[in-house]
PDB file of N, CA and C in Angstrom:
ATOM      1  N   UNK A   1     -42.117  33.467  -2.779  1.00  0.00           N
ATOM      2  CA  UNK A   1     -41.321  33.088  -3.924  1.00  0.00           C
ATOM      3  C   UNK A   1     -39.838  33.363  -3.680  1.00  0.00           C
ATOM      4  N   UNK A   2     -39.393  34.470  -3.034  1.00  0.00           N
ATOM      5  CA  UNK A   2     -38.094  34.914  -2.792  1.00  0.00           C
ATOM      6  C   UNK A   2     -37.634  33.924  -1.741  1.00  0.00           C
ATOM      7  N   UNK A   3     -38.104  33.324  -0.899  1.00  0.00           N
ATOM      8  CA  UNK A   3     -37.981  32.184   0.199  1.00  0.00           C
ATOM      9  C   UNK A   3     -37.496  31.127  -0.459  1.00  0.00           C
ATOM     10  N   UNK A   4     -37.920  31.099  -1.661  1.00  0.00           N
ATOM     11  CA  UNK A   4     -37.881  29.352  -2.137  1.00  0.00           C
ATOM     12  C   UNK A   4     -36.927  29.478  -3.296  1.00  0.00           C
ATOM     13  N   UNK A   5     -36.599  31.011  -3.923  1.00  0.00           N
ATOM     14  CA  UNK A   5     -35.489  31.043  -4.671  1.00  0.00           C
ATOM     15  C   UNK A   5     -33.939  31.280  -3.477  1.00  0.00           C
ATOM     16  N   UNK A   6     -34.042  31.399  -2.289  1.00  0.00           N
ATOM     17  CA  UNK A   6     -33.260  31.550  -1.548  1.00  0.00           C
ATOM     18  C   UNK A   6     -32.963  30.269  -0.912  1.00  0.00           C
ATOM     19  N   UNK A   7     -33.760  29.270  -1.063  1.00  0.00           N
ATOM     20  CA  UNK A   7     -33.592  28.264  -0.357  1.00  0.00           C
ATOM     21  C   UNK A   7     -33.194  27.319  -1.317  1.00  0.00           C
ATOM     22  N   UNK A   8     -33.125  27.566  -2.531  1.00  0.00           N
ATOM     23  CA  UNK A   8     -32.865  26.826  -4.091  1.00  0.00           C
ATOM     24  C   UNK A   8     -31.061  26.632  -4.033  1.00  0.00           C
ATOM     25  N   UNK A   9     -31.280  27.718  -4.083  1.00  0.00           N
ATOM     26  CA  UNK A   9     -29.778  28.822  -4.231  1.00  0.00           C
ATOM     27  C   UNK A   9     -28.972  28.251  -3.006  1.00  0.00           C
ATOM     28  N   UNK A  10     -29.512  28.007  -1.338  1.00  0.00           N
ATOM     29  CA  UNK A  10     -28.063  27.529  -0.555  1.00  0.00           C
ATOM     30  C   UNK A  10     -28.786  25.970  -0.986  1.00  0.00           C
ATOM     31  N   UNK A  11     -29.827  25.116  -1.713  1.00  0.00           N
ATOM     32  CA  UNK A  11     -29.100  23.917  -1.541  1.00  0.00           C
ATOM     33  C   UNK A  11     -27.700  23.507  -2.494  1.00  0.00           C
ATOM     34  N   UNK A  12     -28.230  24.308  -3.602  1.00  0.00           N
ATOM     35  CA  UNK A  12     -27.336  24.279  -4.621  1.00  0.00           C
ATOM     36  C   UNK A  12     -25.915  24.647  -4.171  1.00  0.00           C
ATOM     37  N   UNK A  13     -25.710  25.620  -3.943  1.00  0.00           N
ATOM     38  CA  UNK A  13     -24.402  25.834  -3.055  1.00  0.00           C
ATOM     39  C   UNK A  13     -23.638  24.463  -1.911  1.00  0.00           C
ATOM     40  N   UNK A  14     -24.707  24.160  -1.150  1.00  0.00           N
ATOM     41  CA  UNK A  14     -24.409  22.873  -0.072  1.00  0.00           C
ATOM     42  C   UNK A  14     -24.073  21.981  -1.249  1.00  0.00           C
ATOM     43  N   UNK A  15     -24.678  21.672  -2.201  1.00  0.00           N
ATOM     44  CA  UNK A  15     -24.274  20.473  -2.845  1.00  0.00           C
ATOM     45  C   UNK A  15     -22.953  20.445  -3.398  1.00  0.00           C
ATOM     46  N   UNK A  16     -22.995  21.456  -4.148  1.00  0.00           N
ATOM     47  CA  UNK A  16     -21.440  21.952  -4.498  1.00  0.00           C
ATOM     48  C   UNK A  16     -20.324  22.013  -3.323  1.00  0.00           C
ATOM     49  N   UNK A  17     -20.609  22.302  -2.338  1.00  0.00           N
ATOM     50  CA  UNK A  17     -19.457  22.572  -1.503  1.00  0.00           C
ATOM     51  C   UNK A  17     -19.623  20.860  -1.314  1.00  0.00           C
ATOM     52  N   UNK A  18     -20.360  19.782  -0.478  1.00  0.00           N
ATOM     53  CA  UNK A  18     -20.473  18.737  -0.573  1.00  0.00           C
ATOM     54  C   UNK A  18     -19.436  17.549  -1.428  1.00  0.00           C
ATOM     55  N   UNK A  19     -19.860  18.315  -2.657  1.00  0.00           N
ATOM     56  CA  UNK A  19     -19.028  17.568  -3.879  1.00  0.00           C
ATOM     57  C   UNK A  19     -17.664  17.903  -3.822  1.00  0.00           C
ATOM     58  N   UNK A  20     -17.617  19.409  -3.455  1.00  0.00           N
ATOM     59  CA  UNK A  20     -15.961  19.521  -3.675  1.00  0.00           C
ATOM     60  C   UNK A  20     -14.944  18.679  -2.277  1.00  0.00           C
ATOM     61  N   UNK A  21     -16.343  18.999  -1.250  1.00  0.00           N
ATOM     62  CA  UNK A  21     -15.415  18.012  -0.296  1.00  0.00           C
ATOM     63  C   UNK A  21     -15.023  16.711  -0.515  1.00  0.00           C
ATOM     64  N   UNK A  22     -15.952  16.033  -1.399  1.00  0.00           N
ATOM     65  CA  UNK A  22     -15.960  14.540  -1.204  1.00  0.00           C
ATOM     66  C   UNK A  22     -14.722  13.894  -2.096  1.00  0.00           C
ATOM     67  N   UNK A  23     -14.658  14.739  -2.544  1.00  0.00           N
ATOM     68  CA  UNK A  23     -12.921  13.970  -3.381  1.00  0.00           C
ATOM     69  C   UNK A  23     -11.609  14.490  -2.022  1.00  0.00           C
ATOM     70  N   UNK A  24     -10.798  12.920  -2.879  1.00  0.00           N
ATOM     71  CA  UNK A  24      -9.501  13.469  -1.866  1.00  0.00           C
ATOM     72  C   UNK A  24      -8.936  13.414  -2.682  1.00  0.00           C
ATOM     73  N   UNK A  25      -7.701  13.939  -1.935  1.00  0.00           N
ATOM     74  CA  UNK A  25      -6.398  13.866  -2.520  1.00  0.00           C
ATOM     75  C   UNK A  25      -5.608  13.057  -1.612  1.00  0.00           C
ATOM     76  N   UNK A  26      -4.663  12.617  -2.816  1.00  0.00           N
ATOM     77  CA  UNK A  26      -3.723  11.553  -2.173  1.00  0.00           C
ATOM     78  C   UNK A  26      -2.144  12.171  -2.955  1.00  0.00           C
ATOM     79  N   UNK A  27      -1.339  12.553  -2.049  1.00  0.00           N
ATOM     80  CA  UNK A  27      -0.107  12.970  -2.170  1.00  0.00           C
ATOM     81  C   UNK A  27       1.286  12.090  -2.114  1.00  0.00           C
ATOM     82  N   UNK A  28       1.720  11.741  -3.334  1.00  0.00           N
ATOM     83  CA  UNK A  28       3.195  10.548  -3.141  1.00  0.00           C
ATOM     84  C   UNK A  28       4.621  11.551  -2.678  1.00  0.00           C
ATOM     85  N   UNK A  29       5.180  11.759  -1.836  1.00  0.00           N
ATOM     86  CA  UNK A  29       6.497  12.200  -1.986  1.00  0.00           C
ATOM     87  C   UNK A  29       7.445  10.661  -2.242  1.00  0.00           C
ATOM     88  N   UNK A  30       8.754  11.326  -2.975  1.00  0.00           N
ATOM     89  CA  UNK A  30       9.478  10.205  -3.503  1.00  0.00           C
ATOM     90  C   UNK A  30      10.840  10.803  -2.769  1.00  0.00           C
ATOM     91  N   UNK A  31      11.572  10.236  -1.720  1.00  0.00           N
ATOM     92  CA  UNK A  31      12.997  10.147  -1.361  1.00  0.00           C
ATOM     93  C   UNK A  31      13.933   9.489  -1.530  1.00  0.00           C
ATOM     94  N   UNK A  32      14.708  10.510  -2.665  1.00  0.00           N
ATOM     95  CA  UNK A  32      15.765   9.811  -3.429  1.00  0.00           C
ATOM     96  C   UNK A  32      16.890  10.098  -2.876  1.00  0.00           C
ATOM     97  N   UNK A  33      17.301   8.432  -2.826  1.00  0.00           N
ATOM     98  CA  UNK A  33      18.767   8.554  -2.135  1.00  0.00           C
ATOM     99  C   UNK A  33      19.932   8.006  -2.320  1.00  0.00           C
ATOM    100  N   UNK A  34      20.915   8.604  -2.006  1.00  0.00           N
ATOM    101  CA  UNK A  34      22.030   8.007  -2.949  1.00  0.00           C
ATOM    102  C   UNK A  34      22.661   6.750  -2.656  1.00  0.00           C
ATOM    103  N   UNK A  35      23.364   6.473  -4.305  1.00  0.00           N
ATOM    104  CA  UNK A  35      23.280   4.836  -4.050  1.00  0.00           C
ATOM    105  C   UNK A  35      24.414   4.970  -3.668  1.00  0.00           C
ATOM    106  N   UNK A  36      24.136   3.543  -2.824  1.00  0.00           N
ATOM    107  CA  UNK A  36      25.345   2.976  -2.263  1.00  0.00           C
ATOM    108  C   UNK A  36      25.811   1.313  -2.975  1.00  0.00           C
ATOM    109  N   UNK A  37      26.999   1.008  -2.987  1.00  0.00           N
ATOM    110  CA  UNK A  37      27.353  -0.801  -3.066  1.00  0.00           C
ATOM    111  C   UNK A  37      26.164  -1.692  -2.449  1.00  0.00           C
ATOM    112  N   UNK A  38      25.589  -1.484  -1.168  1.00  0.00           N
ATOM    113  CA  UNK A  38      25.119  -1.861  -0.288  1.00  0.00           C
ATOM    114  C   UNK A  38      23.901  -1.953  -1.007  1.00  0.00           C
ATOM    115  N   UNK A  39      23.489  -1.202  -1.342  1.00  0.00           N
ATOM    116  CA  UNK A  39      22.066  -0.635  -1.715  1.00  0.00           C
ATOM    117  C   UNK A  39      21.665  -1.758  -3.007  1.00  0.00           C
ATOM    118  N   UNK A  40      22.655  -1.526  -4.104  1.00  0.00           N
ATOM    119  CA  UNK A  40      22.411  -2.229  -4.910  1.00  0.00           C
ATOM    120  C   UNK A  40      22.430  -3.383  -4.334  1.00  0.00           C
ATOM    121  N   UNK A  41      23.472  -4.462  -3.893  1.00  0.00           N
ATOM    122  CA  UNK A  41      23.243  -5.542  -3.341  1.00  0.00           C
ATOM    123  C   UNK A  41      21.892  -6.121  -2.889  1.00  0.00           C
ATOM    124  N   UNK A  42      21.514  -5.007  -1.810  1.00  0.00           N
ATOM    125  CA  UNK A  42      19.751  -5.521  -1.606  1.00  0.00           C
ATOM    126  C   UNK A  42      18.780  -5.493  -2.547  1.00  0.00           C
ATOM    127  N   UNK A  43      18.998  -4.410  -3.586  1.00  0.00           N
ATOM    128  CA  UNK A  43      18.203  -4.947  -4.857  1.00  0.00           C
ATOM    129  C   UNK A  43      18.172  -6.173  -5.471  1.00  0.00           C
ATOM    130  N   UNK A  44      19.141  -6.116  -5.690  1.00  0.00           N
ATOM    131  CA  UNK A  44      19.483  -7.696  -6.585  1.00  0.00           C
ATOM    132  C   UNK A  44      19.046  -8.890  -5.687  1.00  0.00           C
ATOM    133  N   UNK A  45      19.191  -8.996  -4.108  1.00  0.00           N
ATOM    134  CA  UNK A  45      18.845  -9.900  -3.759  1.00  0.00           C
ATOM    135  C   UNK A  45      17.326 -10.286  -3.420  1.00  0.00           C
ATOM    136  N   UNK A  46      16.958  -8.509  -3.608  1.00  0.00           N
ATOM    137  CA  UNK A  46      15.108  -8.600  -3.171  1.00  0.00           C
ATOM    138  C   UNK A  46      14.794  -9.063  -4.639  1.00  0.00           C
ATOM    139  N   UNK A  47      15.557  -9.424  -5.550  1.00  0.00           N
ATOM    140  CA  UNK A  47      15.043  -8.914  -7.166  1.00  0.00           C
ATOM    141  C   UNK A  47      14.781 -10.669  -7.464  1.00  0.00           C
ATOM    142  N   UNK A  48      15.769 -10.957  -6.513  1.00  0.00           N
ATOM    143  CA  UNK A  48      15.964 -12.558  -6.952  1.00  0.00           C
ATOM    144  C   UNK A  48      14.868 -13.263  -5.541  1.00  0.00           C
ATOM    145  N   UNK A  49      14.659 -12.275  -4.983  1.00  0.00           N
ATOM    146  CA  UNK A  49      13.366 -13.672  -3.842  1.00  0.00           C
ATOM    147  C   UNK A  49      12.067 -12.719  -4.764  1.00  0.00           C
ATOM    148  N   UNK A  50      11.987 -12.555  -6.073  1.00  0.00           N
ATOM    149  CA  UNK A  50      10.651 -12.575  -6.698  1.00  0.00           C
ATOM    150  C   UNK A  50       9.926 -10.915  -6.058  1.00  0.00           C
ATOM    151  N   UNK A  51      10.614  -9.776  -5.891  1.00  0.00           N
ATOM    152  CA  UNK A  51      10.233  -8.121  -4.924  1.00  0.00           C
ATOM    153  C   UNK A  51       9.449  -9.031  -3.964  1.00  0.00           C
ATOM    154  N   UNK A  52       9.689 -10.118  -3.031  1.00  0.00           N
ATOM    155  CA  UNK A  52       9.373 -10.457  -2.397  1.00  0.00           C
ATOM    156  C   UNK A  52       7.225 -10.829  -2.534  1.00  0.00           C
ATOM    157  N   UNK A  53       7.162 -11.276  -3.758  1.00  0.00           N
ATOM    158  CA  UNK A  53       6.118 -11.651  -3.807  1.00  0.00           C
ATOM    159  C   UNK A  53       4.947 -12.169  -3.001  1.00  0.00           C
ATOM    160  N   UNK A  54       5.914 -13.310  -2.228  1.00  0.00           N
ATOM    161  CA  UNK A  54       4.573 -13.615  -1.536  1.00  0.00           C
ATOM    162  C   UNK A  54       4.013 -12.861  -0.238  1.00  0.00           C
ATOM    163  N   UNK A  55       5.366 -12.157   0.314  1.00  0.00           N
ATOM    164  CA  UNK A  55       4.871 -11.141   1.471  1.00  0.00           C
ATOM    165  C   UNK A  55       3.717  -9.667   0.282  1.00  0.00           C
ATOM    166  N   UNK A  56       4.139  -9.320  -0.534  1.00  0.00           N
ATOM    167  CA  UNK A  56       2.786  -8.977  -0.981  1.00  0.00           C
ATOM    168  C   UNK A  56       1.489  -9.209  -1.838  1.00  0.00           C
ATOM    169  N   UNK A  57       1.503 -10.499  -1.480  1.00  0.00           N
ATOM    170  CA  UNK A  57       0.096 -11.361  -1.658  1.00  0.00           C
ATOM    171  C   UNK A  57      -0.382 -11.942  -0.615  1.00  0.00           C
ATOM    172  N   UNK A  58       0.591 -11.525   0.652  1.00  0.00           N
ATOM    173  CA  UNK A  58      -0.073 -11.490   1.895  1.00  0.00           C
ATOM    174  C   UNK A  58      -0.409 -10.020   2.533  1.00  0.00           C
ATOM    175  N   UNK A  59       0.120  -9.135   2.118  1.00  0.00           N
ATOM    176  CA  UNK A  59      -0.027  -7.947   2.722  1.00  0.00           C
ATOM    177  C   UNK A  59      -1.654  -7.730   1.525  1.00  0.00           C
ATOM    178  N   UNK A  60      -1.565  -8.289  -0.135  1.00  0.00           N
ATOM    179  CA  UNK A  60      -3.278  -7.803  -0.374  1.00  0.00           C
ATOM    180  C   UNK A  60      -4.484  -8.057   0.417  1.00  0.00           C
ATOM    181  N   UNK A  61      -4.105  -9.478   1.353  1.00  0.00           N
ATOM    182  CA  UNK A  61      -5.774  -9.622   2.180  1.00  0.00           C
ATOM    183  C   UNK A  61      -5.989  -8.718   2.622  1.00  0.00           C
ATOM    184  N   UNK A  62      -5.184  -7.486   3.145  1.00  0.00           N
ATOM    185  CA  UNK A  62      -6.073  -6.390   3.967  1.00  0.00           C
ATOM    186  C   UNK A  62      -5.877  -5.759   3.122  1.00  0.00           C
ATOM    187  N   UNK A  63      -7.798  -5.184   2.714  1.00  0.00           N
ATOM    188  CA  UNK A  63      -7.716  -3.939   1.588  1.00  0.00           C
ATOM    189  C   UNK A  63      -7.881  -2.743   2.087  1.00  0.00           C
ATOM    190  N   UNK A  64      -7.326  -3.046   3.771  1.00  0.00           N
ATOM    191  CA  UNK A  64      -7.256  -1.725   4.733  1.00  0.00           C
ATOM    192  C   UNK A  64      -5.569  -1.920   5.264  1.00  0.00           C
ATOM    193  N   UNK A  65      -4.964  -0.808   5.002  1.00  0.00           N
ATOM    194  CA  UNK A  65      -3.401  -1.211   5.654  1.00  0.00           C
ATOM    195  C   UNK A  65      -3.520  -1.533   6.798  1.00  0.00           C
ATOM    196  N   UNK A  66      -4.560  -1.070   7.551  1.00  0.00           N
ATOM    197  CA  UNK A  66      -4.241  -1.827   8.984  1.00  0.00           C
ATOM    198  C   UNK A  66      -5.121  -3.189   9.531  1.00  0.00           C
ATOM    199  N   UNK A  67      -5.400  -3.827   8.160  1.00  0.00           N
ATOM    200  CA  UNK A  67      -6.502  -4.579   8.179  1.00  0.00           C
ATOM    201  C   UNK A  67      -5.347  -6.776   8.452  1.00  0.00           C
ATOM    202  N   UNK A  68      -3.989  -5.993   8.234  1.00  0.00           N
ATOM    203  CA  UNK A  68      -3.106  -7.657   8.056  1.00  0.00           C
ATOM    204  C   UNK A  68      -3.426  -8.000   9.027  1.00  0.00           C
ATOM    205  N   UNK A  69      -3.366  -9.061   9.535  1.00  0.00           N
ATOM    206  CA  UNK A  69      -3.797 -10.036  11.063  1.00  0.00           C
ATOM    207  C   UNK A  69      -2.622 -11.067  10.841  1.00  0.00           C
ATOM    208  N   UNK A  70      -1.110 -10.755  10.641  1.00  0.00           N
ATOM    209  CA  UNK A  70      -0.396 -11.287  11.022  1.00  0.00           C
ATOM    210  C   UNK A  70      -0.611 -12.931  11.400  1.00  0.00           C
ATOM    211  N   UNK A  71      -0.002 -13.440  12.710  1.00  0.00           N
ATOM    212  CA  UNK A  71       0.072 -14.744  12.901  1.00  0.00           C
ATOM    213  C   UNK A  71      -1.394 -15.395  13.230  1.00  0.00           C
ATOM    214  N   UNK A  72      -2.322 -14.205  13.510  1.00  0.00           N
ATOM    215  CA  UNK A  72      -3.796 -14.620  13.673  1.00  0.00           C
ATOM    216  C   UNK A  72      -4.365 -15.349  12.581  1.00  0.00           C
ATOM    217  N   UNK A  73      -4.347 -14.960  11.398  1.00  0.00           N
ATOM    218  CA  UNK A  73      -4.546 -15.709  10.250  1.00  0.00           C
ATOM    219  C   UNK A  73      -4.938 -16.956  10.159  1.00  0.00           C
ATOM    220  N   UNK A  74      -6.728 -17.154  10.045  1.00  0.00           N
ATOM    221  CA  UNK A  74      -6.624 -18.836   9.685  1.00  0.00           C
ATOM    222  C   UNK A  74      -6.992 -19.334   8.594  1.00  0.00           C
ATOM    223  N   UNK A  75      -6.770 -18.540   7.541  1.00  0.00           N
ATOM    224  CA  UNK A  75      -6.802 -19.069   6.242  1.00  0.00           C
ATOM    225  C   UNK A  75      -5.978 -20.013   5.632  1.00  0.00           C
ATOM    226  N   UNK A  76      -5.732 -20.886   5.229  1.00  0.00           N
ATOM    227  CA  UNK A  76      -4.869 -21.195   4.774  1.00  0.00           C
ATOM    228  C   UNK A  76      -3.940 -21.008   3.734  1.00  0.00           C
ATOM    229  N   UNK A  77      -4.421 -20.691   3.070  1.00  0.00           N
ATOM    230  CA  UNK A  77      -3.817 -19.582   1.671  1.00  0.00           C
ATOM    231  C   UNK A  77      -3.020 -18.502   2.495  1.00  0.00           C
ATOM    232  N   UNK A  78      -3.221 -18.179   3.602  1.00  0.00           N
ATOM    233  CA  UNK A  78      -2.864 -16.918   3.984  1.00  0.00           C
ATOM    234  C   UNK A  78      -1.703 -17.474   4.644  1.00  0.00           C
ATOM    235  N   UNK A  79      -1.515 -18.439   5.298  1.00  0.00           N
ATOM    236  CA  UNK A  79      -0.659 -18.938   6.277  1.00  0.00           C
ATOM    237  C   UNK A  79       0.152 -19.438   5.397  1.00  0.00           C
ATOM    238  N   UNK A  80      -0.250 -19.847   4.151  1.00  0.00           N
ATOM    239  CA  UNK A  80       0.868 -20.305   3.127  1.00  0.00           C
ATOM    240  C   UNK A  80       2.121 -18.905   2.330  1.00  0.00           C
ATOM    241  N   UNK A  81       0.866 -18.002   2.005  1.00  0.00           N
ATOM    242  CA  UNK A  81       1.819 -16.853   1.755  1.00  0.00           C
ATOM    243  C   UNK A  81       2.313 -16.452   2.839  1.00  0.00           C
ATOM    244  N   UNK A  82       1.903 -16.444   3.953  1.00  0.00           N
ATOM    245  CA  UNK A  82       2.806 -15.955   5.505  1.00  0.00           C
ATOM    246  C   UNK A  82       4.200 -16.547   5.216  1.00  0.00           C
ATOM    247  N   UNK A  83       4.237 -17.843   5.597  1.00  0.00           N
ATOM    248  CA  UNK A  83       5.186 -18.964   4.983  1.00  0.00           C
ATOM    249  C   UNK A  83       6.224 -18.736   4.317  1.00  0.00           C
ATOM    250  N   UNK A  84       5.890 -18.423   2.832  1.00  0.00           N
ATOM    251  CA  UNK A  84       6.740 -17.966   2.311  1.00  0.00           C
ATOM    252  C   UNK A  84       7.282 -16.768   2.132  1.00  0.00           C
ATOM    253  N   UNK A  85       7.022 -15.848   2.565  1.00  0.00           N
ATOM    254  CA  UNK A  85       7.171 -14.304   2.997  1.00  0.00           C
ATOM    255  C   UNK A  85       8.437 -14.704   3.922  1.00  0.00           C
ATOM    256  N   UNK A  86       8.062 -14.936   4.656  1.00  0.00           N
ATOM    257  CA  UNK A  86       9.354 -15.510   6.033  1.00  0.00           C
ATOM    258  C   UNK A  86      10.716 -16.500   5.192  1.00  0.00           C
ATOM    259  N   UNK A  87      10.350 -17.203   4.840  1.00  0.00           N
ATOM    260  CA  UNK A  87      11.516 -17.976   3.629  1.00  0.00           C
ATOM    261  C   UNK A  87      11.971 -17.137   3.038  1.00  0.00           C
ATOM    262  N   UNK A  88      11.174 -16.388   1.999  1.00  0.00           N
ATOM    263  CA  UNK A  88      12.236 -15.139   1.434  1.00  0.00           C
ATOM    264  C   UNK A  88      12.952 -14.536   1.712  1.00  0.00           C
ATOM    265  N   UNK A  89      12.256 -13.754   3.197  1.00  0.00           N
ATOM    266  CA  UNK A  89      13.388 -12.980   3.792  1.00  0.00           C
ATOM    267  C   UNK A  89      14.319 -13.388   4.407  1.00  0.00           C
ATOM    268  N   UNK A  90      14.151 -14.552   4.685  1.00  0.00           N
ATOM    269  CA  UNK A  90      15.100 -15.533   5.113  1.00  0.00           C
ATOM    270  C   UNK A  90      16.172 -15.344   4.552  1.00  0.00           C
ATOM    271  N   UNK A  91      16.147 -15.984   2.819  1.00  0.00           N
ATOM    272  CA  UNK A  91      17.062 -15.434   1.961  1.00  0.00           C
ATOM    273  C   UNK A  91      17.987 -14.444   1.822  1.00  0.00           C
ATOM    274  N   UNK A  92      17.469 -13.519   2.196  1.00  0.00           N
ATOM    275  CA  UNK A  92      17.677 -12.071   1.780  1.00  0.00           C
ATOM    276  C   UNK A  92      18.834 -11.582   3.280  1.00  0.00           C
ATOM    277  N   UNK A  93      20.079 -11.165   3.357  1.00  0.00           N
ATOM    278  CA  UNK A  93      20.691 -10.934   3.960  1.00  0.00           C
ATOM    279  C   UNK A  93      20.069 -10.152   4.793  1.00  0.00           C
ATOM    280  N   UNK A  94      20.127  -9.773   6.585  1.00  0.00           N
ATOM    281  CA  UNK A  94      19.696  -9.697   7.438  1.00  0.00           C
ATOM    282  C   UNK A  94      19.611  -7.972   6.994  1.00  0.00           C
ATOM    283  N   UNK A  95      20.281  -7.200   6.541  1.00  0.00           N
ATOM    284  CA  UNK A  95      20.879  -5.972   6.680  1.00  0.00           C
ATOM    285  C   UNK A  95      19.580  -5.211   5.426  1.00  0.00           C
ATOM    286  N   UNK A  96      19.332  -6.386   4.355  1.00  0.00           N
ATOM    287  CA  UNK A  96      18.932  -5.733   3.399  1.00  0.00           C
ATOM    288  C   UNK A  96      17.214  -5.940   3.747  1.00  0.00           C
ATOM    289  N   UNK A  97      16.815  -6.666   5.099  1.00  0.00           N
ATOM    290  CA  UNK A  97      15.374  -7.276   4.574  1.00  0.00           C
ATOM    291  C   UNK A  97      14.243  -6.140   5.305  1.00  0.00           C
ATOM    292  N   UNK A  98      14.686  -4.764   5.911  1.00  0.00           N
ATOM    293  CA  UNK A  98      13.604  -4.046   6.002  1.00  0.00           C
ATOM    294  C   UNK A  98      13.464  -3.405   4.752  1.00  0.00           C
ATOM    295  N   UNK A  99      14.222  -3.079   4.063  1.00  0.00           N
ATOM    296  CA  UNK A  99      14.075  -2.834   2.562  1.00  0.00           C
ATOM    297  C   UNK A  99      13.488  -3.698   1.708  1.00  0.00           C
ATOM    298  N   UNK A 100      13.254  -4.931   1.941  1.00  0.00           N
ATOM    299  CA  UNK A 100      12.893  -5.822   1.010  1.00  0.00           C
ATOM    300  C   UNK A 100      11.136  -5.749   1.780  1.00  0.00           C
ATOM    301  N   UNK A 101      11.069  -4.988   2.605  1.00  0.00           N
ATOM    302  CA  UNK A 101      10.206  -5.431   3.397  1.00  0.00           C
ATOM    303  C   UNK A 101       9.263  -4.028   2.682  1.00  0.00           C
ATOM    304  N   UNK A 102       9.799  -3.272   3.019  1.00  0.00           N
ATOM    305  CA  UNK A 102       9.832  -1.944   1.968  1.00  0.00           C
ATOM    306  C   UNK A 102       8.745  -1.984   0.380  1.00  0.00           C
ATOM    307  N   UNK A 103       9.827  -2.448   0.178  1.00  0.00           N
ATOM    308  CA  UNK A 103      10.190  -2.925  -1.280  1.00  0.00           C
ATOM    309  C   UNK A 103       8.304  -3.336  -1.446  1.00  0.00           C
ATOM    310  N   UNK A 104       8.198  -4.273  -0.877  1.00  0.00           N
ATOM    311  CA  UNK A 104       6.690  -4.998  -1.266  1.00  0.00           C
ATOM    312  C   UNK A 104       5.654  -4.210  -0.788  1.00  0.00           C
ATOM    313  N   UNK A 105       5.631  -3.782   0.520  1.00  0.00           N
ATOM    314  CA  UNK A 105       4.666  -2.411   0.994  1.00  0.00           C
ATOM    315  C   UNK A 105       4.576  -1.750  -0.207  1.00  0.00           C
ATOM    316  N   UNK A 106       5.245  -0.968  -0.647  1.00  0.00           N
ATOM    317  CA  UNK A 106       5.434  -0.008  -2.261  1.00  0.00           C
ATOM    318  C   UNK A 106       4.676  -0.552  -3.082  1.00  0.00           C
ATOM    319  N   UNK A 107       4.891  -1.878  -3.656  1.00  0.00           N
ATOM    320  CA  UNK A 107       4.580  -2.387  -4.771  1.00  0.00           C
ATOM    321  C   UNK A 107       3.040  -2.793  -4.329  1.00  0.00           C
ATOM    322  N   UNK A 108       2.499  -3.270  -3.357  1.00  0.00           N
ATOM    323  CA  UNK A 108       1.679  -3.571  -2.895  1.00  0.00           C
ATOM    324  C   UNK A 108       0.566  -2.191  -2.728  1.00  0.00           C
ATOM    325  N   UNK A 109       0.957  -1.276  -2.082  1.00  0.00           N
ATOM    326  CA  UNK A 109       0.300   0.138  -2.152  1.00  0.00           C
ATOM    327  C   UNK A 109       0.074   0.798  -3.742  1.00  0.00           C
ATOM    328  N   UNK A 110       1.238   0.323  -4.750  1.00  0.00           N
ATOM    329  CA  UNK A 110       0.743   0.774  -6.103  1.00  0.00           C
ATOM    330  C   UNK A 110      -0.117   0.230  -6.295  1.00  0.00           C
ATOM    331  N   UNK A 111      -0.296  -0.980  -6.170  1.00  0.00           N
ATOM    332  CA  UNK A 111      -1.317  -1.959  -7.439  1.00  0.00           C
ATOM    333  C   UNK A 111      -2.889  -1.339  -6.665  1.00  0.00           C
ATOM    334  N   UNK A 112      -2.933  -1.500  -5.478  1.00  0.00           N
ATOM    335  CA  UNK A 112      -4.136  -0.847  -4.426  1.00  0.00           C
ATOM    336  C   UNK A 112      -4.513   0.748  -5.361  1.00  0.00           C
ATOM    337  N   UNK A 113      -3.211   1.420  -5.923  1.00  0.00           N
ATOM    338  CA  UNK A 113      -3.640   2.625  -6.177  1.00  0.00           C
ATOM    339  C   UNK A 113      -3.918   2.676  -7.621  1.00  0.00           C
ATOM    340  N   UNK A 114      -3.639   1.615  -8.409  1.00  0.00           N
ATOM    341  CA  UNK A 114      -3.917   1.757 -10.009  1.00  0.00           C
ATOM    342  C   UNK A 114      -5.463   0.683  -9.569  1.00  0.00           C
ATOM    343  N   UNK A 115      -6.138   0.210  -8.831  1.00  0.00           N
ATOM    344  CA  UNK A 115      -7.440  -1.053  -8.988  1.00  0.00           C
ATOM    345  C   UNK A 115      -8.723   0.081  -8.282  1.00  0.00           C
ATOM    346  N   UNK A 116      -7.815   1.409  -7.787  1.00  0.00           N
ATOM    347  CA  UNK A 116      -9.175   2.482  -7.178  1.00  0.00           C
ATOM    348  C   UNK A 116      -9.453   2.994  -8.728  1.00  0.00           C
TER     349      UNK A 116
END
């Protein structure tokens, strides 16, 4: 009887430790930095190609970040938002478009984190 209340007792324990492992945590740091003329400028211009919309309705096909397949892509839907992803940034002055590039990664990683 003492065998089987001892053996009760570590599954119960395993399960618990189990459970506490199985959650994660996910940690945001935010680096705030000061504005510049410059800075704003690329806002306004990422603000006006739409936060660069269609580069993140191409970055949702992968519901793994490392899941995009770039120019491999033979969807067509996909090659269309490719498409216009590239036009936008087109738009977007040369200086401001890793930020704009930025910009949609972010917005793209929120919506991923409000649909878990």
């Amino acid at each position: 009887m003492a065998k089987l209340t001892i053996l009760a007792a570590s599954l119960v324990a395993f399960l618990a430790l189990a459970s506490v492992s199985a959650h994660r945590t996910t940690i945001t740091t935010t680096v705030v930095e000061e504005e510049n003329p410059g800075q704003q400028q690329c806002r306004e211009q990422i603000q006006r190609q739409q936060n660069l919309r269609h580069c993140q309705m191409y970055l949702a096909r992968g519901r793994d970040q490392y899941e995009v397949a770039m120019v491999t892509d033979r969807n067509p839907q996909q090659q269309q938002h490719l498409r216009e992803c590239c036009q936008q940034l087109q738009k977007i002055d040369e200086e401001c478009r890793c930020e704009g590039v930025r910009t949609a990664v972010r917005q793209q990683q929120g919506q991923r984190e409000q649909e878990r």
